[in-house]
C-alpha atoms as a PDB file:
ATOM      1  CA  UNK A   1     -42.241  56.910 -33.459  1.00  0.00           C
ATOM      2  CA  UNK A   2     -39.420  54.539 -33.262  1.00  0.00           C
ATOM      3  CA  UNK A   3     -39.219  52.933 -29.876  1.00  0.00           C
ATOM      4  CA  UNK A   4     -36.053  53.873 -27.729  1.00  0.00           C
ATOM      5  CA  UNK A   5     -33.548  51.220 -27.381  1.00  0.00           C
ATOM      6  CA  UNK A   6     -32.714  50.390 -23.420  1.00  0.00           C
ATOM      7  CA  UNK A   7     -29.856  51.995 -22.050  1.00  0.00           C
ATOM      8  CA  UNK A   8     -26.917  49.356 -21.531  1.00  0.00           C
ATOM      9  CA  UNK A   9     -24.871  49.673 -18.375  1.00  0.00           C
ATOM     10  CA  UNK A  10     -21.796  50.605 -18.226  1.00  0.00           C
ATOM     11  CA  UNK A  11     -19.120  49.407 -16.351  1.00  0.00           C
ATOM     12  CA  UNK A  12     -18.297  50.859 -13.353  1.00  0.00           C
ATOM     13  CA  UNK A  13     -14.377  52.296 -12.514  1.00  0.00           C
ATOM     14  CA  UNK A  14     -14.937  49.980  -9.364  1.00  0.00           C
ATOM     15  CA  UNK A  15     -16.478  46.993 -11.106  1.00  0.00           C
ATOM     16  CA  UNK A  16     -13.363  46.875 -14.091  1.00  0.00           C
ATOM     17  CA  UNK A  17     -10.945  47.289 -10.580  1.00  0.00           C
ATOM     18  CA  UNK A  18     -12.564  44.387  -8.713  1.00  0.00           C
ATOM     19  CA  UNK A  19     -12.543  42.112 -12.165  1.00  0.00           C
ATOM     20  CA  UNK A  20      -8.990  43.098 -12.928  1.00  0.00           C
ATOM     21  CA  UNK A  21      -8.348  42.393  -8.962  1.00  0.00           C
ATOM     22  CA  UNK A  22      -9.784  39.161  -8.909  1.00  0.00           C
ATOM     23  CA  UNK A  23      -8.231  38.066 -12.251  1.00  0.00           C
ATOM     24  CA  UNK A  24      -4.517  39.041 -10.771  1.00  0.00           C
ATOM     25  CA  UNK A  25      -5.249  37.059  -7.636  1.00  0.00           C
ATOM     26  CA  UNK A  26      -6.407  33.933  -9.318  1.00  0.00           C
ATOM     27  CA  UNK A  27      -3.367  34.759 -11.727  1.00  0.00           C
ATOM     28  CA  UNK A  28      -0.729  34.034  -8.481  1.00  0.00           C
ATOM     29  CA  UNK A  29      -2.833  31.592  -7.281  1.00  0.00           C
ATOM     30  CA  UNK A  30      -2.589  28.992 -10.200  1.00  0.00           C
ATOM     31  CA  UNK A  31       1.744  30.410 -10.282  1.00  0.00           C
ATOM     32  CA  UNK A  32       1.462  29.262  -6.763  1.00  0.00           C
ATOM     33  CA  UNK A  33       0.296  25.575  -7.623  1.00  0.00           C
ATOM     34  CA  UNK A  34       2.716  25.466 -10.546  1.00  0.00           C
ATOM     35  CA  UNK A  35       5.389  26.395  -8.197  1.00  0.00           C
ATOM     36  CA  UNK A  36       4.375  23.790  -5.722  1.00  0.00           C
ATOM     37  CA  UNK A  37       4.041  21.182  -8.283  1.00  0.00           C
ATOM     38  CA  UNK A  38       7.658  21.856  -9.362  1.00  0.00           C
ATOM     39  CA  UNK A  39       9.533  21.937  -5.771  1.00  0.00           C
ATOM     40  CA  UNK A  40       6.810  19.240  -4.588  1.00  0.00           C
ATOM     41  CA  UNK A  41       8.541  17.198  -7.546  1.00  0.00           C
ATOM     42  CA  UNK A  42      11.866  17.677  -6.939  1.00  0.00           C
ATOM     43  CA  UNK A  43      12.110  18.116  -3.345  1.00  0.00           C
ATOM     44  CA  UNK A  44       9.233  16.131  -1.396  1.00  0.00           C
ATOM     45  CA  UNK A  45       5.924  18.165   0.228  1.00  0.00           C
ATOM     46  CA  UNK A  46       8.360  18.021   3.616  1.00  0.00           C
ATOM     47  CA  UNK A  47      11.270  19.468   2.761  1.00  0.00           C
ATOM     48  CA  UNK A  48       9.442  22.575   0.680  1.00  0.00           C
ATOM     49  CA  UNK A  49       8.318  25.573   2.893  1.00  0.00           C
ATOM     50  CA  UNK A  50       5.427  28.401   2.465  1.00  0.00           C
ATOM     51  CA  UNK A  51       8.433  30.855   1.288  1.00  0.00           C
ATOM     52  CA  UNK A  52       9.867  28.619  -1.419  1.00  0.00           C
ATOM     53  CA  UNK A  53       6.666  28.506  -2.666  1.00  0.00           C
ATOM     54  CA  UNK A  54       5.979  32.036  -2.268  1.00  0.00           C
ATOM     55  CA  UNK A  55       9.659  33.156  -3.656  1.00  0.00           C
ATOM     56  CA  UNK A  56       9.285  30.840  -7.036  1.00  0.00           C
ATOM     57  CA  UNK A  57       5.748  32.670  -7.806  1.00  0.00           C
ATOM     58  CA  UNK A  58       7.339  35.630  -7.130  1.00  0.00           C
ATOM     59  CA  UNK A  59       5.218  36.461  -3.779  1.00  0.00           C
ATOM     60  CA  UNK A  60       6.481  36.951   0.061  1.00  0.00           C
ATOM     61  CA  UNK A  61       5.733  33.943   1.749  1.00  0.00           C
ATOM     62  CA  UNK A  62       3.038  35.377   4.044  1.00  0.00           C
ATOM     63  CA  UNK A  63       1.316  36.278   1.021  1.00  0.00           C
ATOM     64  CA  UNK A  64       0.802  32.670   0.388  1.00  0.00           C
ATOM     65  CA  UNK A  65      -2.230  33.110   2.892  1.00  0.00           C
ATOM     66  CA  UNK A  66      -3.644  35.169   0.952  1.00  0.00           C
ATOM     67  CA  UNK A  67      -4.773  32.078  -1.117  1.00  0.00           C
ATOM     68  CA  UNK A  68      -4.163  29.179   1.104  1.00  0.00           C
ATOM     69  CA  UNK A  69      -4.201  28.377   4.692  1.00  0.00           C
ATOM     70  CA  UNK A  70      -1.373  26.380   4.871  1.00  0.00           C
ATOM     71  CA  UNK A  71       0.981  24.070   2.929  1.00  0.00           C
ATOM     72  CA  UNK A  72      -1.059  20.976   3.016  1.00  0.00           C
ATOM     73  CA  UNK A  73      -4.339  23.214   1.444  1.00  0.00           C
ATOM     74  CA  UNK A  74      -1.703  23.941  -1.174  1.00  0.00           C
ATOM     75  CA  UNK A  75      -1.374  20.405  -1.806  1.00  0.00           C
ATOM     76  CA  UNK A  76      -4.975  19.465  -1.673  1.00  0.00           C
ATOM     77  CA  UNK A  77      -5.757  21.798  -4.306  1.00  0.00           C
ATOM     78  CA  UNK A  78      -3.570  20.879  -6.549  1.00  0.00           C
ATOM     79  CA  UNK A  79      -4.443  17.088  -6.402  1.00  0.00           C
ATOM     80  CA  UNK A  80      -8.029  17.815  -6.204  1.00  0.00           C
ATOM     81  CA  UNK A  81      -8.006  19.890  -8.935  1.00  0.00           C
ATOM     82  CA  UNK A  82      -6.337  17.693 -11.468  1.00  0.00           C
ATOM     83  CA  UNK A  83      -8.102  14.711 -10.611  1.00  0.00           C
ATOM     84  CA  UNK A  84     -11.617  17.264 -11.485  1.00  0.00           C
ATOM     85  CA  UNK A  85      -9.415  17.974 -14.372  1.00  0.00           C
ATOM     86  CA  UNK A  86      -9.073  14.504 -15.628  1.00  0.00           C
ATOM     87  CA  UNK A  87     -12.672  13.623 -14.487  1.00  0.00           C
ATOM     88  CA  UNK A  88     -14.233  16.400 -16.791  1.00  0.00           C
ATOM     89  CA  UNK A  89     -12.054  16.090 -19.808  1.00  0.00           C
ATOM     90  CA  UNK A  90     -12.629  11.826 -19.386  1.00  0.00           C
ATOM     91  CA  UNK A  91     -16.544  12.799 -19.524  1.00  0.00           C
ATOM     92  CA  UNK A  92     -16.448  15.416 -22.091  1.00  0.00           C
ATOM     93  CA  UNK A  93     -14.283  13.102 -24.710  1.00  0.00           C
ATOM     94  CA  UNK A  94     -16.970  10.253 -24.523  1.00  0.00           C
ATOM     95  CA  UNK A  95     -20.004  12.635 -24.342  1.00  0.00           C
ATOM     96  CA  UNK A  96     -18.322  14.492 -27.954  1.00  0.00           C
ATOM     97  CA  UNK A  97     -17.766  10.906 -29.656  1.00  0.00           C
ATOM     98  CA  UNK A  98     -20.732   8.158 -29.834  1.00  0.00           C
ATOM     99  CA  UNK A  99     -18.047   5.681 -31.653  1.00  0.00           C
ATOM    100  CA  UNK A 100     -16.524   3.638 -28.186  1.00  0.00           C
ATOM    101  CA  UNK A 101     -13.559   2.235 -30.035  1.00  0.00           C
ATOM    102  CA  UNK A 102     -12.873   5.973 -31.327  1.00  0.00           C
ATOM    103  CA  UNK A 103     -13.905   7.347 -27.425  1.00  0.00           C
ATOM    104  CA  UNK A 104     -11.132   5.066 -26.464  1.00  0.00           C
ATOM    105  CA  UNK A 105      -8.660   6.453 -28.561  1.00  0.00           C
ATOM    106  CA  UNK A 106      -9.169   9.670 -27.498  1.00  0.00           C
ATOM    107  CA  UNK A 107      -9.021   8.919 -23.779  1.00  0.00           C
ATOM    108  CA  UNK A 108      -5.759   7.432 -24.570  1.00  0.00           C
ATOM    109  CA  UNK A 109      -4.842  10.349 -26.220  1.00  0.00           C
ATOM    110  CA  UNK A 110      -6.159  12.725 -23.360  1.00  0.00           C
ATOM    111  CA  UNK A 111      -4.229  10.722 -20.469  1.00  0.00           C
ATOM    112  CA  UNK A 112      -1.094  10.532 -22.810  1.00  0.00           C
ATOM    113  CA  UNK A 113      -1.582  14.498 -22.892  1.00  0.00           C
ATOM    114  CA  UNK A 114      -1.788  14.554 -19.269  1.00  0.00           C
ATOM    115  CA  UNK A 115       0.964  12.709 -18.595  1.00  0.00           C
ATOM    116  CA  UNK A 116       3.634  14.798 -20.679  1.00  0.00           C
ATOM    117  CA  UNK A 117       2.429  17.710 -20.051  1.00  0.00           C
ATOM    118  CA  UNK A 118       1.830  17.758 -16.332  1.00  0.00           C
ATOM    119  CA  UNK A 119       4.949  14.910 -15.411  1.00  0.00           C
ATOM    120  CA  UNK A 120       5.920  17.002 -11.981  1.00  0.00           C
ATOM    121  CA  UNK A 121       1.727  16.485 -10.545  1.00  0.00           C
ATOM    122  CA  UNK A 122       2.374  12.817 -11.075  1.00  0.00           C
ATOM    123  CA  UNK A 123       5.082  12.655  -9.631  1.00  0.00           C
ATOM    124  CA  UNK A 124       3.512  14.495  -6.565  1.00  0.00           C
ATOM    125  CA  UNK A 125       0.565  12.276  -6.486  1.00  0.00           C
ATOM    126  CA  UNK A 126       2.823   9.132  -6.430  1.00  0.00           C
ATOM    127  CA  UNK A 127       4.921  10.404  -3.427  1.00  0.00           C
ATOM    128  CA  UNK A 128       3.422  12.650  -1.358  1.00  0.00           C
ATOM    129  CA  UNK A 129      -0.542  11.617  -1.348  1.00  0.00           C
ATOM    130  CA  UNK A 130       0.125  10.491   2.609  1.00  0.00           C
ATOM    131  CA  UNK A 131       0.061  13.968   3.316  1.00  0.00           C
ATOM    132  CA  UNK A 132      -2.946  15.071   2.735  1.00  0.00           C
ATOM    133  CA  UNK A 133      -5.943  14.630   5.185  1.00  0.00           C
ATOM    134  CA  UNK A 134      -8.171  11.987   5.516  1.00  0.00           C
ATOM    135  CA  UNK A 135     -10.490  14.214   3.895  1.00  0.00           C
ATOM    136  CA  UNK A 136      -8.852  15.651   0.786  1.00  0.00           C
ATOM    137  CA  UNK A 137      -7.629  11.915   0.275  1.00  0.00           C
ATOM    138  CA  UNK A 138     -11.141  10.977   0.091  1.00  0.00           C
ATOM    139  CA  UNK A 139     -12.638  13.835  -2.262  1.00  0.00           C
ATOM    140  CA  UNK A 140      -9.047  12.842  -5.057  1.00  0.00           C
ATOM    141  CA  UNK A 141      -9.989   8.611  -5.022  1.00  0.00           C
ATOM    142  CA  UNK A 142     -13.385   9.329  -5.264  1.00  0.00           C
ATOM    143  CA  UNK A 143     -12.829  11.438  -8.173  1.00  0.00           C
ATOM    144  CA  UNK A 144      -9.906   9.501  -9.746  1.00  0.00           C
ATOM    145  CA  UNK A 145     -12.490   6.374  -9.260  1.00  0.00           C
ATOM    146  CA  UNK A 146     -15.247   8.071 -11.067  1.00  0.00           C
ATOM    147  CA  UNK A 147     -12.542   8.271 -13.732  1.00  0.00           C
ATOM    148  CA  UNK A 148     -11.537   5.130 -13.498  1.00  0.00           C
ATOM    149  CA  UNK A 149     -15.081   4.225 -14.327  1.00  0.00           C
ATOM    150  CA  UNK A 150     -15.436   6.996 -17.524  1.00  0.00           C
ATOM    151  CA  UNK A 151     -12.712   4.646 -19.060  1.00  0.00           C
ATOM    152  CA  UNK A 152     -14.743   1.221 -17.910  1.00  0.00           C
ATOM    153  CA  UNK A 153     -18.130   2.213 -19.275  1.00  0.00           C
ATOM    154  CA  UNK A 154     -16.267   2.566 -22.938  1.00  0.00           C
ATOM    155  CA  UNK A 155     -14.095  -0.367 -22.548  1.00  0.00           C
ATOM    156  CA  UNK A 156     -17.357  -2.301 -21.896  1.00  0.00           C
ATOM    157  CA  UNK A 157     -18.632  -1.449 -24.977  1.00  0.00           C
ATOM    158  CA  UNK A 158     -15.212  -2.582 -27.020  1.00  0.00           C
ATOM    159  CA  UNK A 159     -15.395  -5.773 -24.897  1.00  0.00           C
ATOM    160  CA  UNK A 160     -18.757  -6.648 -24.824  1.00  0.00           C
ATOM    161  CA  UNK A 161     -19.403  -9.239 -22.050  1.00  0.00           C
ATOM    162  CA  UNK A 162     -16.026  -9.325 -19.878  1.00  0.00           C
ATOM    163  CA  UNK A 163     -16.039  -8.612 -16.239  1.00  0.00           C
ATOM    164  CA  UNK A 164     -15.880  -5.606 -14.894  1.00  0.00           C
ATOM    165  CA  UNK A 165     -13.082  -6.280 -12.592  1.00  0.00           C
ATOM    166  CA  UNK A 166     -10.963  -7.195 -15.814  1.00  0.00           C
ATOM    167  CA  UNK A 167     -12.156  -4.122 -17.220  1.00  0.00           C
ATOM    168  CA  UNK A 168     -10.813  -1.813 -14.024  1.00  0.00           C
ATOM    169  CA  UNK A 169      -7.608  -3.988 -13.947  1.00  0.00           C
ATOM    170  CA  UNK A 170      -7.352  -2.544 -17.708  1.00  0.00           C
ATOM    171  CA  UNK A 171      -7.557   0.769 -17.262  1.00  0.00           C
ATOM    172  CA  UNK A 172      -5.236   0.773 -14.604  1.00  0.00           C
ATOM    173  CA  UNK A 173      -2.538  -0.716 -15.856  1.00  0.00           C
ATOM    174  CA  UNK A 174      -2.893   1.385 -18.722  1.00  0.00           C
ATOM    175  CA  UNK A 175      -2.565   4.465 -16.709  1.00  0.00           C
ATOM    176  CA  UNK A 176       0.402   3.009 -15.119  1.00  0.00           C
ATOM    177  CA  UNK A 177       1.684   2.770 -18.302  1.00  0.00           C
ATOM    178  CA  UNK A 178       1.085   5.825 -19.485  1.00  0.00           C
ATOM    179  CA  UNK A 179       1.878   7.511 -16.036  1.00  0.00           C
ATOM    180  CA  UNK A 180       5.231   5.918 -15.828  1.00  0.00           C
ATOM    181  CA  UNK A 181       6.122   8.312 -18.765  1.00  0.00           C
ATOM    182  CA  UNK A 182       7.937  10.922 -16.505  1.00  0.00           C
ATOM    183  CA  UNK A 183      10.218   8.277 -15.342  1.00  0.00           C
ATOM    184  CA  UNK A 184      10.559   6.065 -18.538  1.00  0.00           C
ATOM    185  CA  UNK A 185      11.346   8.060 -21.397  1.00  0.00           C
ATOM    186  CA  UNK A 186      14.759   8.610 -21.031  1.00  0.00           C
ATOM    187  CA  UNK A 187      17.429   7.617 -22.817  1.00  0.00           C
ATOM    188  CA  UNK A 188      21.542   7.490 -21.534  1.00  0.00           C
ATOM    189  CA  UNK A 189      20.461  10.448 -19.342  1.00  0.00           C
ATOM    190  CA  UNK A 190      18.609  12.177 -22.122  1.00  0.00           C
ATOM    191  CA  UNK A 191      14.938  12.502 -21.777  1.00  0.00           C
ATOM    192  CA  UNK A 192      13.581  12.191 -24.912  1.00  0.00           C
ATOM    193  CA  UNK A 193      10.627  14.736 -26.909  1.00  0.00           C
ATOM    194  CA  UNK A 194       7.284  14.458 -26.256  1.00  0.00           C
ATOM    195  CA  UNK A 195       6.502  14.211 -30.367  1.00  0.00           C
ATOM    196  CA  UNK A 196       8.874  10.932 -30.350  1.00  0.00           C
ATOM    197  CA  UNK A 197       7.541   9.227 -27.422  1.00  0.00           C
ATOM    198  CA  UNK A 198       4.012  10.448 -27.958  1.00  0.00           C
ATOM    199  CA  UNK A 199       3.043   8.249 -30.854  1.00  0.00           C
ATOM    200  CA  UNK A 200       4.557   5.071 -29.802  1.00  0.00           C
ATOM    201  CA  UNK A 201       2.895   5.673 -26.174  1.00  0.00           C
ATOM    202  CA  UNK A 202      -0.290   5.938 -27.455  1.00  0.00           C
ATOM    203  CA  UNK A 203       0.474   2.636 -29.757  1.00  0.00           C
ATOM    204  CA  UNK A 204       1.453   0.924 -26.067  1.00  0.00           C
ATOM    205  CA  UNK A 205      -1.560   1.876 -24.841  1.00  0.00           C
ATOM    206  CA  UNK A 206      -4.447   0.860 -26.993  1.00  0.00           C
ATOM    207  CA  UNK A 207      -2.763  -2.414 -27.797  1.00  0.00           C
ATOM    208  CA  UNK A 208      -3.082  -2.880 -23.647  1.00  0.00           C
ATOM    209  CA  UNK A 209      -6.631  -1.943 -23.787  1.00  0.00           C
ATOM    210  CA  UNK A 210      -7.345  -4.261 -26.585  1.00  0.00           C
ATOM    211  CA  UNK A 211      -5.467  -7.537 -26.231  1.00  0.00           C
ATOM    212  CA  UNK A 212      -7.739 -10.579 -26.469  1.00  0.00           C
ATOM    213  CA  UNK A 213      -8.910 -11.690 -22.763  1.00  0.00           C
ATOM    214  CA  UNK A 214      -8.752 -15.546 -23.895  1.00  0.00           C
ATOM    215  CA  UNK A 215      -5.993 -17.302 -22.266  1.00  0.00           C
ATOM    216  CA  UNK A 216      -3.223 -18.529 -24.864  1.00  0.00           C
ATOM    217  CA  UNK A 217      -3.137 -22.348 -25.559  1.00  0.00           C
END
């Protein structure tokens, strides 16, 4: 006699409700940080209110609290979360490639990414980091410094030996380099594609990370 397979459950009316539920609500949650990354961008954290946000997601404004407590926890999450963001994707392109000058490519290639295709969060982060609390301005540098560090530990490795306070001053101005991209790649008004400036940004880049450290003569 042939054993009788277990019975497999089956979803419930009320479980497929509460997953379709929760899936909608984190659906207006992330429309509410793109909206708030947009107006934060173009109009400032101050001058941007709970029902512009709420009216560009397509929400009431009191139905922002549904998500967030307030403006500023608006903020916070969306800083906090892209600096995870960059902090995971840093880790998982140097855990995926053992070669460090080929890690270091792709980390150029990752922030490069970042940069065009999240310009208004930069933009954000530049300006209106004051306003966020103590707190949440601790939890986004200590993540953006672990980063920091992701891009160190492989630049050690292409530069055997030099200091590690050469190494940070690196990275950094790479990122300023490749953050700047919002603002920089315009020309006579026109901002120019993201395939055109991609290539020769990534070029910029590499060449920062791996200019000879001698002084000239």
């Amino acid at each position: 006699m042939q054993p009788v397979p277990a019975a497999q459950p089956v979803p419930t009316t009320h479980s497929v409700s509460t997953t379709q539920r929760g899936k909608a609500k984190e659906n207006r949650r992330q429309a509410l940080l793109s909206a708030a990354a947009s107006l934060f961008a173009l109009n400032g954290f101050n001058r941007v209110s709970l029902e512009d946000l709420g009216a560009a997601a397509g929400v009431s404004g009191p139905a922002v609290y549904r998500h967030f407590p307030g403006k500023q926890a608006v903020l916070a999450d969306l800083l906090v979360t892209v600096s995870q963001e960059l902090l995971d994707g840093g880790r998982q392109v140097v855990d995926s490639t053992p070669d460090p000058l080929a890690a270091l490519r792709r980390l150029v290639e990752f922030q490069v990414d970042f940069a065009l295709g999240k310009p208004d969060v930069i933009r954000v982060q530049d300006r209106d980091f004051s306003n966020l609390s103590e707190q949440d301005q601790s939890a986004v540098r200590t993540l953006q410094r672990s980063y920091v560090e992701v891009w160190v530990d492989i630049l050690a490795k292409v530069h055997p030996g030099t200091d590690a306070a050469e190494l940070r001053m690196r990275a950094h101005a790479t990122f300023g380099l490749i953050n700047s991209t919002p603002h920089s790649v315009r020309s006579h008004g026109r901002r120019l594609a993201a395939g055109a400036a991609r290539p020769l940004l990534e070029r910029m880049a590499l060449a920062a990370l791996m200019v000879d450290s001698a002084p000239a003569p």
